[in-house]
C-alpha atoms as a PDB file:
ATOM      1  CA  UNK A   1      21.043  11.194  14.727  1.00  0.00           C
ATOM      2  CA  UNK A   2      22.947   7.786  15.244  1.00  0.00           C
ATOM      3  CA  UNK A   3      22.033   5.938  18.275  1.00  0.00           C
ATOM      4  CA  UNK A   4      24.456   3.459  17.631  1.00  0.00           C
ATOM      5  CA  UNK A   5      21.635   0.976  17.298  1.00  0.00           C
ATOM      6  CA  UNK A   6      22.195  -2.009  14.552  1.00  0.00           C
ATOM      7  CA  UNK A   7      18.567  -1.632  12.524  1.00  0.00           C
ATOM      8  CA  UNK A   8      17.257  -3.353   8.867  1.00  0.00           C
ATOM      9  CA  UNK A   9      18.801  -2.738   5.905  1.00  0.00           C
ATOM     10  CA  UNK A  10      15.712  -1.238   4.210  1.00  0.00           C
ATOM     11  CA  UNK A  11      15.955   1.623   6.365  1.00  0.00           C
ATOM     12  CA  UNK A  12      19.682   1.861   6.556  1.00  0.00           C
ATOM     13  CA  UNK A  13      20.193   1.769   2.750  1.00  0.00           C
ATOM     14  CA  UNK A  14      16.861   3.605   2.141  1.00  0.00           C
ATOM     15  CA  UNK A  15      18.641   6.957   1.469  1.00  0.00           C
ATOM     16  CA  UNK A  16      15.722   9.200   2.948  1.00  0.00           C
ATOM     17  CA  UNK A  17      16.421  12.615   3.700  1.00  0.00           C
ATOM     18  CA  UNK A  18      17.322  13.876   7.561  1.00  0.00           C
ATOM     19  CA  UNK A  19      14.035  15.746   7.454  1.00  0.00           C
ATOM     20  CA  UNK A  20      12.514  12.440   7.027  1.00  0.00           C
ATOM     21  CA  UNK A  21      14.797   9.852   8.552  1.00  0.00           C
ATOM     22  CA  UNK A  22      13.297  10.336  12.393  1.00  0.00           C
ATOM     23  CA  UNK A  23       9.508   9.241  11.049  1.00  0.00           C
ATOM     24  CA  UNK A  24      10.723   5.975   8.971  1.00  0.00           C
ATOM     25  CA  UNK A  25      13.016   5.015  11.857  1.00  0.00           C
ATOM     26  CA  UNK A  26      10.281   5.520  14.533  1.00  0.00           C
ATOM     27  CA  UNK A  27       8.341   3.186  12.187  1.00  0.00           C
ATOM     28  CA  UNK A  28      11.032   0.689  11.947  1.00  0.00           C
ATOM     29  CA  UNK A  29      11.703   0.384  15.720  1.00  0.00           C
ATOM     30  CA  UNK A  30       8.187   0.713  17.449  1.00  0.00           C
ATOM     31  CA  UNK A  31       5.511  -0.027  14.893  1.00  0.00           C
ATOM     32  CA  UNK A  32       7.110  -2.651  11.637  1.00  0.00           C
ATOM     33  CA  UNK A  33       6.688  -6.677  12.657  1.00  0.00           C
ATOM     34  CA  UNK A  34       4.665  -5.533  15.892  1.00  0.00           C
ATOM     35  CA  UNK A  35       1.639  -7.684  15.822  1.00  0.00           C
ATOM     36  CA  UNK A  36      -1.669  -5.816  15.368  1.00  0.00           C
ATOM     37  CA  UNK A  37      -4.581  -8.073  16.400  1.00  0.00           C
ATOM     38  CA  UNK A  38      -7.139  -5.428  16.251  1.00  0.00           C
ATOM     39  CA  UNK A  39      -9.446  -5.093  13.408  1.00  0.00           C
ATOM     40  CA  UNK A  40      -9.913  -1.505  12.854  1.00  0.00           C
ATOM     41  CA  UNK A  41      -5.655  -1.228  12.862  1.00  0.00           C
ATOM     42  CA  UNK A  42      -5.927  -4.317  10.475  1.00  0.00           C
ATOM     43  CA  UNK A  43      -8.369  -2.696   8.455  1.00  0.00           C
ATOM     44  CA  UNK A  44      -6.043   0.423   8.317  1.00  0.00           C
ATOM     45  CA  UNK A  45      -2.710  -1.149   7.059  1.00  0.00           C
ATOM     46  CA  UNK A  46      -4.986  -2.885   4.566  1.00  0.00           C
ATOM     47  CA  UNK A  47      -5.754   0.290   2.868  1.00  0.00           C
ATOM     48  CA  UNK A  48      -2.506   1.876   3.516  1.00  0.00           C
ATOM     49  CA  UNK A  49      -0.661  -0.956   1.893  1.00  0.00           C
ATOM     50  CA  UNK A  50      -3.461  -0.763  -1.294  1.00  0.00           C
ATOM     51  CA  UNK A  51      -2.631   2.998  -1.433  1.00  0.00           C
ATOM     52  CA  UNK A  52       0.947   2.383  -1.111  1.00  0.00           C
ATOM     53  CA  UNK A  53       0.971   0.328  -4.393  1.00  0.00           C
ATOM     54  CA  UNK A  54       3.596   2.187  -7.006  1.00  0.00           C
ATOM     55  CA  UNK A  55       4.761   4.682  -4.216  1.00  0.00           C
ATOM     56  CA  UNK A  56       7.058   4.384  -1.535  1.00  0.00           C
ATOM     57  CA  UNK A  57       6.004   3.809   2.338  1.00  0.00           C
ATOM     58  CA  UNK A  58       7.617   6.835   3.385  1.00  0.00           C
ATOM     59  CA  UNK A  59       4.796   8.653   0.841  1.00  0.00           C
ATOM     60  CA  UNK A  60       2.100   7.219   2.791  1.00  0.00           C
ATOM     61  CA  UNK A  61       3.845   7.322   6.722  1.00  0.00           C
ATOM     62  CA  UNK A  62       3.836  11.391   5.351  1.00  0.00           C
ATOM     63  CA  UNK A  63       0.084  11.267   4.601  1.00  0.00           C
ATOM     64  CA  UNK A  64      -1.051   8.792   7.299  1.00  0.00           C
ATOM     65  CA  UNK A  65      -2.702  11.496   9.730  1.00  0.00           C
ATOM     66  CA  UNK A  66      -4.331  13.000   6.498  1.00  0.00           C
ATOM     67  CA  UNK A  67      -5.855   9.332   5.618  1.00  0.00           C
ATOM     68  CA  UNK A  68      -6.802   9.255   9.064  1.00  0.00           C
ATOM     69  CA  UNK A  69      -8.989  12.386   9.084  1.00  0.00           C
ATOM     70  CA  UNK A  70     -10.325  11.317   5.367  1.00  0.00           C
ATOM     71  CA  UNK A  71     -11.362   8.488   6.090  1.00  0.00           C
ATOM     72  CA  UNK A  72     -13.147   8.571   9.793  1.00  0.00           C
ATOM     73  CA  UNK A  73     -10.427   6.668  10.831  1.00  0.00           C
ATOM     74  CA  UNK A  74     -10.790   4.031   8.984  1.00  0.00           C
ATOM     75  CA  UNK A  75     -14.217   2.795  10.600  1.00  0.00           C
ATOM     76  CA  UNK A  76     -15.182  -0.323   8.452  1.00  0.00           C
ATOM     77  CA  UNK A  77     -18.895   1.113   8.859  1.00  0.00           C
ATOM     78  CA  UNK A  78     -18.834   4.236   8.157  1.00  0.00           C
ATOM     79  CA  UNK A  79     -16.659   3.989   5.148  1.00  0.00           C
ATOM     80  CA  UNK A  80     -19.049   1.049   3.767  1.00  0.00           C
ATOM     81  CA  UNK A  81     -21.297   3.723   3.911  1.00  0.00           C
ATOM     82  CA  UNK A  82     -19.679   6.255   1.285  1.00  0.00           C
ATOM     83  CA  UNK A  83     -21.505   7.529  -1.807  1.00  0.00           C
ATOM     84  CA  UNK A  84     -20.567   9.117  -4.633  1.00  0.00           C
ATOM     85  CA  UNK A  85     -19.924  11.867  -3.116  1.00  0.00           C
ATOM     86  CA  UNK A  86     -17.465  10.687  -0.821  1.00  0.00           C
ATOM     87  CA  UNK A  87     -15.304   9.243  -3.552  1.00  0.00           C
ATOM     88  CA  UNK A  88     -15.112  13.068  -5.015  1.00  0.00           C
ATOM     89  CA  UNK A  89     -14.758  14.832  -1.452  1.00  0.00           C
ATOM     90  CA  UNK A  90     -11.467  12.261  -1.605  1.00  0.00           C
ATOM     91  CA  UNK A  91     -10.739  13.076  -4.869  1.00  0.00           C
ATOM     92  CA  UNK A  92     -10.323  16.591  -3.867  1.00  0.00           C
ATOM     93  CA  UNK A  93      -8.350  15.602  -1.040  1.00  0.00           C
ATOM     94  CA  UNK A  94      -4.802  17.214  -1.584  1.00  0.00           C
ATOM     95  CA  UNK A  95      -3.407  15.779   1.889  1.00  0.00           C
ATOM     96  CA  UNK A  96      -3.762  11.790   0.563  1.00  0.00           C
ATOM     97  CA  UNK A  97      -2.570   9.855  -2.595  1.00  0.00           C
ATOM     98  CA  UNK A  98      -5.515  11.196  -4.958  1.00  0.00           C
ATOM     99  CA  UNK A  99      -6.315   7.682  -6.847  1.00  0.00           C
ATOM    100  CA  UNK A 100      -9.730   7.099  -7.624  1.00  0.00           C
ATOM    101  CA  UNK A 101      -9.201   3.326  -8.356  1.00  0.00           C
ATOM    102  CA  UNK A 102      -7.899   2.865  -4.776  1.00  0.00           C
ATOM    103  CA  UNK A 103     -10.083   5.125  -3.223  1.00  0.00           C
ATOM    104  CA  UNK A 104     -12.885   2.899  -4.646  1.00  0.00           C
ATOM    105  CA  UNK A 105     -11.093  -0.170  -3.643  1.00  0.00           C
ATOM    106  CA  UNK A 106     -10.598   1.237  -0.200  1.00  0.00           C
ATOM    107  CA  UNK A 107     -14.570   1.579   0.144  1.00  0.00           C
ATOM    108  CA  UNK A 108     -15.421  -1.499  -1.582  1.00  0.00           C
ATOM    109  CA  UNK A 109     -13.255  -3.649   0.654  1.00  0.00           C
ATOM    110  CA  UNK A 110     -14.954  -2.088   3.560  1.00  0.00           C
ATOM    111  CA  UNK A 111     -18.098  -2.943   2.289  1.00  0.00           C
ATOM    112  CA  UNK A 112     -16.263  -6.805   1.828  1.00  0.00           C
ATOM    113  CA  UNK A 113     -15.073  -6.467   5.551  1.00  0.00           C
ATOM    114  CA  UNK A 114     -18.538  -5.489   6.759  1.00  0.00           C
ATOM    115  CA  UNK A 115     -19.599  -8.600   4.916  1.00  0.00           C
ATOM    116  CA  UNK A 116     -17.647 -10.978   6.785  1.00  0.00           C
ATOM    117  CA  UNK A 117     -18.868 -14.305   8.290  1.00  0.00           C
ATOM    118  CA  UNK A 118     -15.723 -14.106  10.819  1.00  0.00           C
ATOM    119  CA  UNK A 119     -14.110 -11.053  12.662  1.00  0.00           C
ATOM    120  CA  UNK A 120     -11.140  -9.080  10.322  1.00  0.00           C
ATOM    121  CA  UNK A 121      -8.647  -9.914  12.462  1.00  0.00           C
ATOM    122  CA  UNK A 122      -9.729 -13.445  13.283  1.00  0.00           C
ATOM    123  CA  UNK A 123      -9.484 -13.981   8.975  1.00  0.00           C
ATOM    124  CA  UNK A 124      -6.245 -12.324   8.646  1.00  0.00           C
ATOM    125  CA  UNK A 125      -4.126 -13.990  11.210  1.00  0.00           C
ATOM    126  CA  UNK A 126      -5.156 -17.418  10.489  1.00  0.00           C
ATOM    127  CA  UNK A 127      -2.384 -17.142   7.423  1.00  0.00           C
ATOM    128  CA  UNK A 128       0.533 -16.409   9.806  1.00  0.00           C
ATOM    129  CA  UNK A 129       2.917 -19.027   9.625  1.00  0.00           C
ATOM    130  CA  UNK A 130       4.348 -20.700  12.486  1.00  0.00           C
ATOM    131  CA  UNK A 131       7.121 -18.674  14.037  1.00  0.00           C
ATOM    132  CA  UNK A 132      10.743 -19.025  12.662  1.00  0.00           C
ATOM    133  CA  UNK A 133      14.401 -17.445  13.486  1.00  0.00           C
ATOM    134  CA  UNK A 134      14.907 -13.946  12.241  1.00  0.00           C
ATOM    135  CA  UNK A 135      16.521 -13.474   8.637  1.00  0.00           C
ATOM    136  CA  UNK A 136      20.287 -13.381   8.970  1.00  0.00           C
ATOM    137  CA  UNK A 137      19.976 -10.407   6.133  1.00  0.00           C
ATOM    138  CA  UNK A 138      17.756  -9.305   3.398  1.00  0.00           C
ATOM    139  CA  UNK A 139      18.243 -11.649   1.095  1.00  0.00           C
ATOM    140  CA  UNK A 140      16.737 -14.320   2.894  1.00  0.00           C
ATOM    141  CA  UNK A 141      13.176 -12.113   2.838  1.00  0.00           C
ATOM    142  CA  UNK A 142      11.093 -13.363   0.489  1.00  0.00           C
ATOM    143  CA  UNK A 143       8.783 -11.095  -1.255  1.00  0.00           C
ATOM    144  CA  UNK A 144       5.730 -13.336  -1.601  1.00  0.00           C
ATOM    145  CA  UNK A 145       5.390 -16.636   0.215  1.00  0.00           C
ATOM    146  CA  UNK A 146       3.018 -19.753   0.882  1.00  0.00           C
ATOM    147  CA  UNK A 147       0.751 -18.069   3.195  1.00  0.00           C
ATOM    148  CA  UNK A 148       0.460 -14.643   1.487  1.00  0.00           C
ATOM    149  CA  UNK A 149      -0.697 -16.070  -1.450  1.00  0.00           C
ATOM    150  CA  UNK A 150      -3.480 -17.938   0.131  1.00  0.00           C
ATOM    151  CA  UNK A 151      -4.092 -14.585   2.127  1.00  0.00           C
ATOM    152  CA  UNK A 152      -4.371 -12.796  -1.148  1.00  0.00           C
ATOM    153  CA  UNK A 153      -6.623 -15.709  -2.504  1.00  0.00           C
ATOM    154  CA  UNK A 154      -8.906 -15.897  -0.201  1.00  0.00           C
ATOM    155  CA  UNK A 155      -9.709 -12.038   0.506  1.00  0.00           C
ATOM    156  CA  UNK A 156      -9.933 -11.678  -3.524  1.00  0.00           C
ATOM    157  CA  UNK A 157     -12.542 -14.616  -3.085  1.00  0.00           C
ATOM    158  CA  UNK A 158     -14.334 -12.334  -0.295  1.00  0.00           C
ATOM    159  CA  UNK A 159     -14.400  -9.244  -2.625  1.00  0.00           C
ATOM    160  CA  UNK A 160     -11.134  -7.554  -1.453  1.00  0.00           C
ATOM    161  CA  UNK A 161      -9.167  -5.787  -4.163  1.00  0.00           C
ATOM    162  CA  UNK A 162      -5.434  -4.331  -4.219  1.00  0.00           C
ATOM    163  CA  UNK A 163      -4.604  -7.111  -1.931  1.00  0.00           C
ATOM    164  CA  UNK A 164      -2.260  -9.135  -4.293  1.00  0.00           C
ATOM    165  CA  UNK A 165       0.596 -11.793  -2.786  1.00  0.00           C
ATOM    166  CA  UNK A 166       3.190  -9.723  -2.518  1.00  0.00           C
ATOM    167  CA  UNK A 167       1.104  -6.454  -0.622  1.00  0.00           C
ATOM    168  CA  UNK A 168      -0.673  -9.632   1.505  1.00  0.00           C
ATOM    169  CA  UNK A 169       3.341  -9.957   2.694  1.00  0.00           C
ATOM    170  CA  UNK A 170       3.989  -6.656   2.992  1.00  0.00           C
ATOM    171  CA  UNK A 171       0.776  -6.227   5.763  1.00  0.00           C
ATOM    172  CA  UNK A 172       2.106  -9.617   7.230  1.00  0.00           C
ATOM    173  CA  UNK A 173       5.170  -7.939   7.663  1.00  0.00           C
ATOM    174  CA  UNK A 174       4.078  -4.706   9.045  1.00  0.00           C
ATOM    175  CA  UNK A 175       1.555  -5.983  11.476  1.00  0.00           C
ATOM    176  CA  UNK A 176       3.651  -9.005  12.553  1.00  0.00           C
ATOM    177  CA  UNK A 177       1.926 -11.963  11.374  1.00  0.00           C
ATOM    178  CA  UNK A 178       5.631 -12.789  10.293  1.00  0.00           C
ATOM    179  CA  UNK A 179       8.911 -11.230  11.953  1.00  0.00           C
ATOM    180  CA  UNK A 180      11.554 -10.036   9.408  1.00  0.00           C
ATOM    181  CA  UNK A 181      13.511  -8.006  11.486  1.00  0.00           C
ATOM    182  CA  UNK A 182      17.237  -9.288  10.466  1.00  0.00           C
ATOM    183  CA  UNK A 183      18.682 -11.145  13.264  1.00  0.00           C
ATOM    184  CA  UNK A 184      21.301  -8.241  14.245  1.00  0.00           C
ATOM    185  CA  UNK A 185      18.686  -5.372  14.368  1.00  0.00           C
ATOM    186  CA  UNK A 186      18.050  -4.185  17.872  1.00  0.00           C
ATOM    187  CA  UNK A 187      13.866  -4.321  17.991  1.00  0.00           C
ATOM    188  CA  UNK A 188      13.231  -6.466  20.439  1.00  0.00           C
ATOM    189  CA  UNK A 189      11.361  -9.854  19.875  1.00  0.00           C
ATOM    190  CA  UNK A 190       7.198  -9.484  19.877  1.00  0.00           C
ATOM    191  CA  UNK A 191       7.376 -11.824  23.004  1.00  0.00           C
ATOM    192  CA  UNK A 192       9.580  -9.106  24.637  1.00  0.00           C
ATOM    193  CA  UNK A 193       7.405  -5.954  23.857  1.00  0.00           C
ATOM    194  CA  UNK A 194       4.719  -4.823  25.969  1.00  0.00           C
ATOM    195  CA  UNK A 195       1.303  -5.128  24.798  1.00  0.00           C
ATOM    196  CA  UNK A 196      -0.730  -2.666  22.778  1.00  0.00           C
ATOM    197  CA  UNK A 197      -3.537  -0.685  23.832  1.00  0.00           C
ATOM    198  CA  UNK A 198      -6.860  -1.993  22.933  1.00  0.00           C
ATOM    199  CA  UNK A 199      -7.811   0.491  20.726  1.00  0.00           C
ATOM    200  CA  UNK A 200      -5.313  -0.196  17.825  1.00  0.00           C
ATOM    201  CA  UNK A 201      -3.529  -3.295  19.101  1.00  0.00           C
ATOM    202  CA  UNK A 202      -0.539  -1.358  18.498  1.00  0.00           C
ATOM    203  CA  UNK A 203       1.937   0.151  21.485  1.00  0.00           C
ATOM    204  CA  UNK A 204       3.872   3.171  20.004  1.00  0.00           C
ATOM    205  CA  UNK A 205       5.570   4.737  22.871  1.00  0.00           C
ATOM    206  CA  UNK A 206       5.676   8.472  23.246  1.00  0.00           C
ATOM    207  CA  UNK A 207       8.692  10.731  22.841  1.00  0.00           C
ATOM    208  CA  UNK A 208       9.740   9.732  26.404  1.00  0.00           C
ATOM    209  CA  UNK A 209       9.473   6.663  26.056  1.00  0.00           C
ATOM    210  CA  UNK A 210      11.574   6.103  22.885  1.00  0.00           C
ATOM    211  CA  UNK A 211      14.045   7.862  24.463  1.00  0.00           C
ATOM    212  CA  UNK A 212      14.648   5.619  27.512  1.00  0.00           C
ATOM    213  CA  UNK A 213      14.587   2.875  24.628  1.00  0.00           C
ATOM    214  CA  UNK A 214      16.934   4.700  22.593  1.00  0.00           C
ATOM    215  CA  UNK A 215      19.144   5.313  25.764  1.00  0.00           C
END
């Protein structure tokens, strides 16, 4: 349904069918360039950005609930834990992407997490660049930059894998370490949205809610 709203261009132009369109758009508008500050959320778009490598986001927005439930909601511990046996209960796993290099990836980078000297979150976030105007349009987002390449550096250094420059900007992106909304698009500045709960660090709104936004 148009609301009339002005929004990115990625979802605009993304050509995803109707069926779809309500999901990606509910991730545009209440969850893309909100910052996440919360490791276990952190540790989540991590592994969702890994498993999103050669697929598109809308593949893994689809499967997200079925990652969720796979992976004991993507508890650092418990998935630094997994055997074996885990990898090939995922393997079997028809409700995620079935990709035994990132499935292994996924559990060794908990393991890397669980190995930390410093918090996640703390690690991640001290790569976001100072704050800057919005992108006037899309062709003043850069793919990889400065900071996500010294992201991707240093996690590689800490035993992280999948995490190359350009997914590094994609999670900066998503969990708004950097804002690339375009400068027209309605979603508000992070300044001007409430704060998350402190569970996720995220504040998705339910249907009510995104209709008084919508209205």
């Amino acid at each position: 349904m148009d609301d009339g709203r002005v929004r990115c261009g990625w979802l605009n132009g993304s050509g995803v069918a109707a069926a779809d369109f309500e999901l990606y758009q509910d991730y545009h508008d209440y969850e893309w360039g909100r910052p996440v500050r919360k490791t276990p959320a952190l540790f989540e778009r991590i592994s969702l950005e890994a498993f999103q490598s050669g697929l598109s986001w809308l593949t893994i927005l689809r499967k997200r609930e079925n990652f969720r439930q796979a992976f004991d909601g993507f508890d650092i511990g418990r998935i630094a834990a997994y055997t074996d046996r885990d990898v090939e209960r995922l393997m079997a796993d028809t409700g995620i992407v079935r990709n035994r290099a990132k499935i292994e990836a996924t559990i060794g980078n908990a393991r890397a997490a669980a190995a930390l000297d410093v918090d996640l979150a703390e690690l991640l976030w001290s790569f976001a660049p100072e704050r800057r105007d919005r992108p006037a349009d899309l062709s003043q987002v850069p793919a990889v930059t400065r900071e996500s390449t010294a992201m991707a550096k240093e996690l590689k250094r800490r035993g992280f894998r999948f995490v190359g420059p350009t997914t590094a900007y994609a999670l900066m992106q998503a969990t708004g370490m950097v804002d690339d909304h375009v400068a027209t698009c309605w979603v508000p500045l992070a300044a001007e949205v409430p704060r998350g709960n402190g569970s996720t660090g995220l504040c998705i709104p339910g249907r009510a809610d995104r209709e008084q936004w919508r209205s």
